[in-house]
Protein backbone atom coordinates (compact mmCIF):
# COMPACT_ATOMS: atom_id res chain seq x y z
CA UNK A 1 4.36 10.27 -22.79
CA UNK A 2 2.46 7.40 -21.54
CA UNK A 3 -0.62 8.37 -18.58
CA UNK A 4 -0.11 6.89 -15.15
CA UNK A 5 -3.02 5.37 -13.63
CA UNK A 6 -3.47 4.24 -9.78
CA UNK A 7 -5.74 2.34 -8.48
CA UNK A 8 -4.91 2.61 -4.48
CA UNK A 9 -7.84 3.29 -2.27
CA UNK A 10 -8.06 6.87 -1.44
CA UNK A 11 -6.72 9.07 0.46
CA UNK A 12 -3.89 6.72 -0.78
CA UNK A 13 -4.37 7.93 -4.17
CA UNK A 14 -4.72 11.37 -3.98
CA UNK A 15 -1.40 11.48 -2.07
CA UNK A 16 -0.09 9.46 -4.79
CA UNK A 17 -1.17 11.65 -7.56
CA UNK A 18 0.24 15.29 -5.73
CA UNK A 19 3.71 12.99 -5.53
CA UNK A 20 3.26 12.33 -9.40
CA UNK A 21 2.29 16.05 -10.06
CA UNK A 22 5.40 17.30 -8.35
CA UNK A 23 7.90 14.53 -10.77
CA UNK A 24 5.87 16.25 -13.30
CA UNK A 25 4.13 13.37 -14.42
CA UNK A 26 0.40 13.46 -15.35
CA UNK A 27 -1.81 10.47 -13.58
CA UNK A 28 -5.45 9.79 -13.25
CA UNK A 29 -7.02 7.74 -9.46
CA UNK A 30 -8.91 4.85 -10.21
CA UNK A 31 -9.63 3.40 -7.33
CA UNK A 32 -10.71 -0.43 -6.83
CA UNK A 33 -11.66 -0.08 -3.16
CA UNK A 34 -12.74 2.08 -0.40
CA UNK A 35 -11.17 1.70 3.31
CA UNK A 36 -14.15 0.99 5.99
CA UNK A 37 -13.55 0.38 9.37
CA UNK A 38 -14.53 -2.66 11.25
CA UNK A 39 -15.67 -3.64 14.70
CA UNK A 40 -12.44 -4.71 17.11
CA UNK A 41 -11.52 -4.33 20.62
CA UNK A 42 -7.60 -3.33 21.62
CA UNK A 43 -5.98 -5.88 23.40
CA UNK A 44 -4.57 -4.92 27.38
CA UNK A 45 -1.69 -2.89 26.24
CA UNK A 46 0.62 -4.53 29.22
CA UNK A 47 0.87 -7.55 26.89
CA UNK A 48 3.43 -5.10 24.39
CA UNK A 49 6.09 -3.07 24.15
CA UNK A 50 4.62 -1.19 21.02
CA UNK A 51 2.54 -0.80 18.24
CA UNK A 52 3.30 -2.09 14.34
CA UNK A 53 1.79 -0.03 11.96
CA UNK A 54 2.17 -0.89 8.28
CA UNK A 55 -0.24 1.59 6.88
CA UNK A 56 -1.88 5.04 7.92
CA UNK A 57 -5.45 3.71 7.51
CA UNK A 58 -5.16 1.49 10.50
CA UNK A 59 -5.33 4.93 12.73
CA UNK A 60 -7.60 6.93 10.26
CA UNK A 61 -9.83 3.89 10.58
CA UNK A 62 -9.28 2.43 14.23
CA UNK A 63 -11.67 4.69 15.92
CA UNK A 64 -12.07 4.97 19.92
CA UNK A 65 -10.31 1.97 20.88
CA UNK A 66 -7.29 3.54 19.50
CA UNK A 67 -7.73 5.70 22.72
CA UNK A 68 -6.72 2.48 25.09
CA UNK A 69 -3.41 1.98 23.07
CA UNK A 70 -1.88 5.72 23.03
CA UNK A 71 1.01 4.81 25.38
CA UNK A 72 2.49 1.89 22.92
CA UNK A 73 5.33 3.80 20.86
CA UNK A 74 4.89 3.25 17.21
CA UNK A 75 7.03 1.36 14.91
CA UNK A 76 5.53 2.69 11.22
CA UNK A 77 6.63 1.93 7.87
CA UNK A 78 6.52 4.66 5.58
CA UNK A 79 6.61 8.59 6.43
CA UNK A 80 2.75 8.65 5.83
CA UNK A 81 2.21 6.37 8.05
CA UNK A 82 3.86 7.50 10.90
CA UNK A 83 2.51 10.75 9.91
CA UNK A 84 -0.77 9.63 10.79
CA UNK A 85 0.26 8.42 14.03
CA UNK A 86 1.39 11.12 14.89
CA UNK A 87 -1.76 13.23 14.00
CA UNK A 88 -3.79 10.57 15.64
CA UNK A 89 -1.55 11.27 19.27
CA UNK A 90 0.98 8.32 19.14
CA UNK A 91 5.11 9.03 19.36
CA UNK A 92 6.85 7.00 16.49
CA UNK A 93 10.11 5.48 17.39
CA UNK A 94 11.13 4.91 14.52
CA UNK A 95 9.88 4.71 10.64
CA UNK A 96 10.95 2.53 8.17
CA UNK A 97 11.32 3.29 4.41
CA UNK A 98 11.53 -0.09 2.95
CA UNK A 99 9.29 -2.12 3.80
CA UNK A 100 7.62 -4.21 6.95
CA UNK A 101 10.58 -6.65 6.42
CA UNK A 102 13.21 -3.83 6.59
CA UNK A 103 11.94 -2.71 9.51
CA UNK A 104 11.79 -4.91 11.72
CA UNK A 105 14.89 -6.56 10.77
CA UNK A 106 16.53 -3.07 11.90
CA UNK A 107 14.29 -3.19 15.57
CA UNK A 108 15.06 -5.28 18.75
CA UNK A 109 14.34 -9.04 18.26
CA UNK A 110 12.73 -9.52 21.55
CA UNK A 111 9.65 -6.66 21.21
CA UNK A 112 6.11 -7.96 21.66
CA UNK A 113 4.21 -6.38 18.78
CA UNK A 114 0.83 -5.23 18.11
CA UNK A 115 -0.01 -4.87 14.43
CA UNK A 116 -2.99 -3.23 14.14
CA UNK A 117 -3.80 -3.96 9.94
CA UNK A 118 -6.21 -4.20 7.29
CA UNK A 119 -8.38 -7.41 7.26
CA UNK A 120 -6.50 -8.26 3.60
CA UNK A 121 -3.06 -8.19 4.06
CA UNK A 122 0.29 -9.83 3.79
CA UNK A 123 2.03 -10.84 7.02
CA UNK A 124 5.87 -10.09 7.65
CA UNK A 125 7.65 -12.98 5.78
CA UNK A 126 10.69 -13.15 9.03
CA UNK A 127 9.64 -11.67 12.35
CA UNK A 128 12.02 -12.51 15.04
CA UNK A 129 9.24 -10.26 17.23
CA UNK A 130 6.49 -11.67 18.51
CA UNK A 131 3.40 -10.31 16.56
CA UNK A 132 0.23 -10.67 17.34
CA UNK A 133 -1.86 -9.22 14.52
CA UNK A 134 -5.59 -6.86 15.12
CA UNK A 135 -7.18 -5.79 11.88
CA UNK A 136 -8.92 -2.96 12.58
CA UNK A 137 -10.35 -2.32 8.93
CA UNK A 138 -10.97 -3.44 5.32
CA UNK A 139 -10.91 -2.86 1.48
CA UNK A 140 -13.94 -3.48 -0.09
CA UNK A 141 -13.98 -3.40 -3.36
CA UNK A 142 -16.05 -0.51 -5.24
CA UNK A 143 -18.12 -0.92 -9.01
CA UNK A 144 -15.61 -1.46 -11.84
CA UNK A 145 -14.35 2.48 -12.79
CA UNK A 146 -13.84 2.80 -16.71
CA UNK A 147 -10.79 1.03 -17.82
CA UNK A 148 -10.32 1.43 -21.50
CA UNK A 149 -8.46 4.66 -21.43
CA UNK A 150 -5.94 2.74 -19.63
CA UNK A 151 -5.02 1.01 -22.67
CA UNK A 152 -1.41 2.36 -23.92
CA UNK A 153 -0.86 3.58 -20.38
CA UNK A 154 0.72 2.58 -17.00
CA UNK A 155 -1.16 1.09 -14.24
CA UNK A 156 0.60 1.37 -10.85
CA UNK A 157 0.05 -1.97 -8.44
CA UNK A 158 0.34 -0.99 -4.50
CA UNK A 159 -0.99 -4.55 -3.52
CA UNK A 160 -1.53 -7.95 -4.73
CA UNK A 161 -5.14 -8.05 -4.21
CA UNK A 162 -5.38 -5.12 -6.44
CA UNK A 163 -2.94 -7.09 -8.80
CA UNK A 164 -5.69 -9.67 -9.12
CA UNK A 165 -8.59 -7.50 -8.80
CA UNK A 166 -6.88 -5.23 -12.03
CA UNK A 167 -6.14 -8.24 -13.76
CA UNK A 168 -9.49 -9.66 -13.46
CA UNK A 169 -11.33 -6.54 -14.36
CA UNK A 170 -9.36 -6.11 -17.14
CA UNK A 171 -10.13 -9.26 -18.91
CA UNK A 172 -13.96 -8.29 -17.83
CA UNK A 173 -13.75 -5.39 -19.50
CA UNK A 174 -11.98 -6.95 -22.96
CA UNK A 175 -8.64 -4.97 -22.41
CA UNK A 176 -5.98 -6.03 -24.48
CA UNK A 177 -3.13 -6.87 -21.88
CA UNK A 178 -0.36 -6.03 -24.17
CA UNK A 179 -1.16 -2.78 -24.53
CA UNK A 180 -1.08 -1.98 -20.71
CA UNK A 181 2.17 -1.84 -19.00
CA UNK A 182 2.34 -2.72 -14.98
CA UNK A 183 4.32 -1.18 -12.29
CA UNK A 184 4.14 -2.87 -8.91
CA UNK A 185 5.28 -2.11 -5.41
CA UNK A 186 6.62 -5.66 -4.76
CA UNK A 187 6.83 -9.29 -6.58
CA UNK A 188 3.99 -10.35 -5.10
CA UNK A 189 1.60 -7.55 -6.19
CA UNK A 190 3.25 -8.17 -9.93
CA UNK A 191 2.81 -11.73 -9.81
CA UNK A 192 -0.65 -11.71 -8.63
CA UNK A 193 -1.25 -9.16 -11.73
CA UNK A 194 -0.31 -12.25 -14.09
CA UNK A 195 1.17 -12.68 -17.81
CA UNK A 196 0.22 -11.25 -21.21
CA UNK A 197 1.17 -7.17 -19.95
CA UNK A 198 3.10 -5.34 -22.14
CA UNK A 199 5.85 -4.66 -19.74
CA UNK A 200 5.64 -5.69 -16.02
CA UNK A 201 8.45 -3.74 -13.76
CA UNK A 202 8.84 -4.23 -10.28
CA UNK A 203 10.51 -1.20 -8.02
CA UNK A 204 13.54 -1.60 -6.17
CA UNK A 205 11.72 -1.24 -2.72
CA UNK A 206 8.57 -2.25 -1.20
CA UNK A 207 7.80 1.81 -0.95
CA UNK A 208 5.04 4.10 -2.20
CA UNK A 209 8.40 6.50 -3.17
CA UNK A 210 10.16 3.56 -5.00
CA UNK A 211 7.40 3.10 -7.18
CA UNK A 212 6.82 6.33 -8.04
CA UNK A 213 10.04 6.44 -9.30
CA UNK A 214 9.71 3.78 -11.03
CA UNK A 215 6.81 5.29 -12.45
CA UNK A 216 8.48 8.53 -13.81
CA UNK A 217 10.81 6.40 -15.30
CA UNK A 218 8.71 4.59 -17.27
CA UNK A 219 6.20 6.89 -18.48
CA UNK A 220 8.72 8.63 -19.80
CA UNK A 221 10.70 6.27 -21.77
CA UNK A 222 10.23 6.91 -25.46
CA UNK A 223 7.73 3.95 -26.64
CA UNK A 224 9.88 1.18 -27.72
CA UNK A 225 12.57 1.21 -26.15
């Protein structure tokens, strides 16, 4: 049974490793960055009818000016994210599960939205909303971990930056690419892994859950197949 390794910033990963443990699947965090807040300053709140929030560190990380934004209702994608809105004193409206693109094609076309985001992101692809986007903290990327015991194992991809961080690392560290196989939360974070993998799979939604099903899946395949 093959290892599965993640390399989501943390507490990303740890949450991602009790879901593993309870699918019964053994996994190791290697993180390639650490979340760190940066200096911003909330917008007048009048200008919206609610918040965007497409990941939990964006509260864990926005700090006081959070404070100024508490009456915006919260449109989060992902049940750990709008868990942490909810811990941090914002009501959730409502939560997606598949996706930034999912959700707001399910929300009125005609909200003014504040996405409050990491400074290395993807925007929504279709946003009928107008969005005005605040990033309220970063990724920066930590020393190289120790890579070679990934070799015969499966790396999970949560991003495309850490797609081309991996990737790049990899080749650093004289990994042989078709020994490792990939499984990434979108296209994107797949395609900015690259070619030369020994099997790159994609999961069916843009969701932490979707790829850890994915996951399960694969590292238990018999080798081979």
């Amino acid at each position: 049974m093959r290892r599965v390794f993640v390399l989501r910033p943390q507490p990303g990963a740890s949450e991602t490793l009790r879901k593993l443990a309870g699918r019964g699947t053994e996994a190791v965090a290697l993180p390639l960055f650490a979340i760190e807040p940066i200096e911003w300053r909330a917008p007048d709140p009048a200008e919206f009818d609610a918040l965007l929030l497409t990941s939990g560190n964006a509260v864990r990380h926005g700090g006081a000016e959070l404070a100024k934004l508490r009456a915006l209702p919260v449109y989060g994608v992902g049940e750990a994210t709008a868990n942490a809105a909810r811990e941090a004193g914002f009501i959730v409206a409502q939560t997606g599960s598949a996706g930034v693109d999912a959700l707001l094609a399910q929300i009125p076309a005609d909200l003014r939205l504040l996405h409050l985001a990491g400074e290395h992101r993807m925007d929504p692809s279709a946003a009928q909303q107008r969005l005005t986007t605040v990033a309220v903290y970063r990724a920066e990327a930590l020393p190289p971990p120790q890579l070679k015991q990934v070799q015969g194992n499966l790396v999970l991809i949560h991003s495309p930056r850490a797609g081309l961080r991996f990737a790049e690392l990899a080749d650093a560290a004289g990994l042989d690419r078709g020994t490792i196989n990939i499984a990434a939360i979108s296209a994107s974070a797949a395609e900015a892994a690259g070619a030369g993998w020994a099997a790159v799979d994609v999961a069916e939604q843009p969701s932490d859950d979707s790829l850890l099903a994915l996951a399960e899946r694969l590292c238990h395949k018999p080798e081979g197949e």
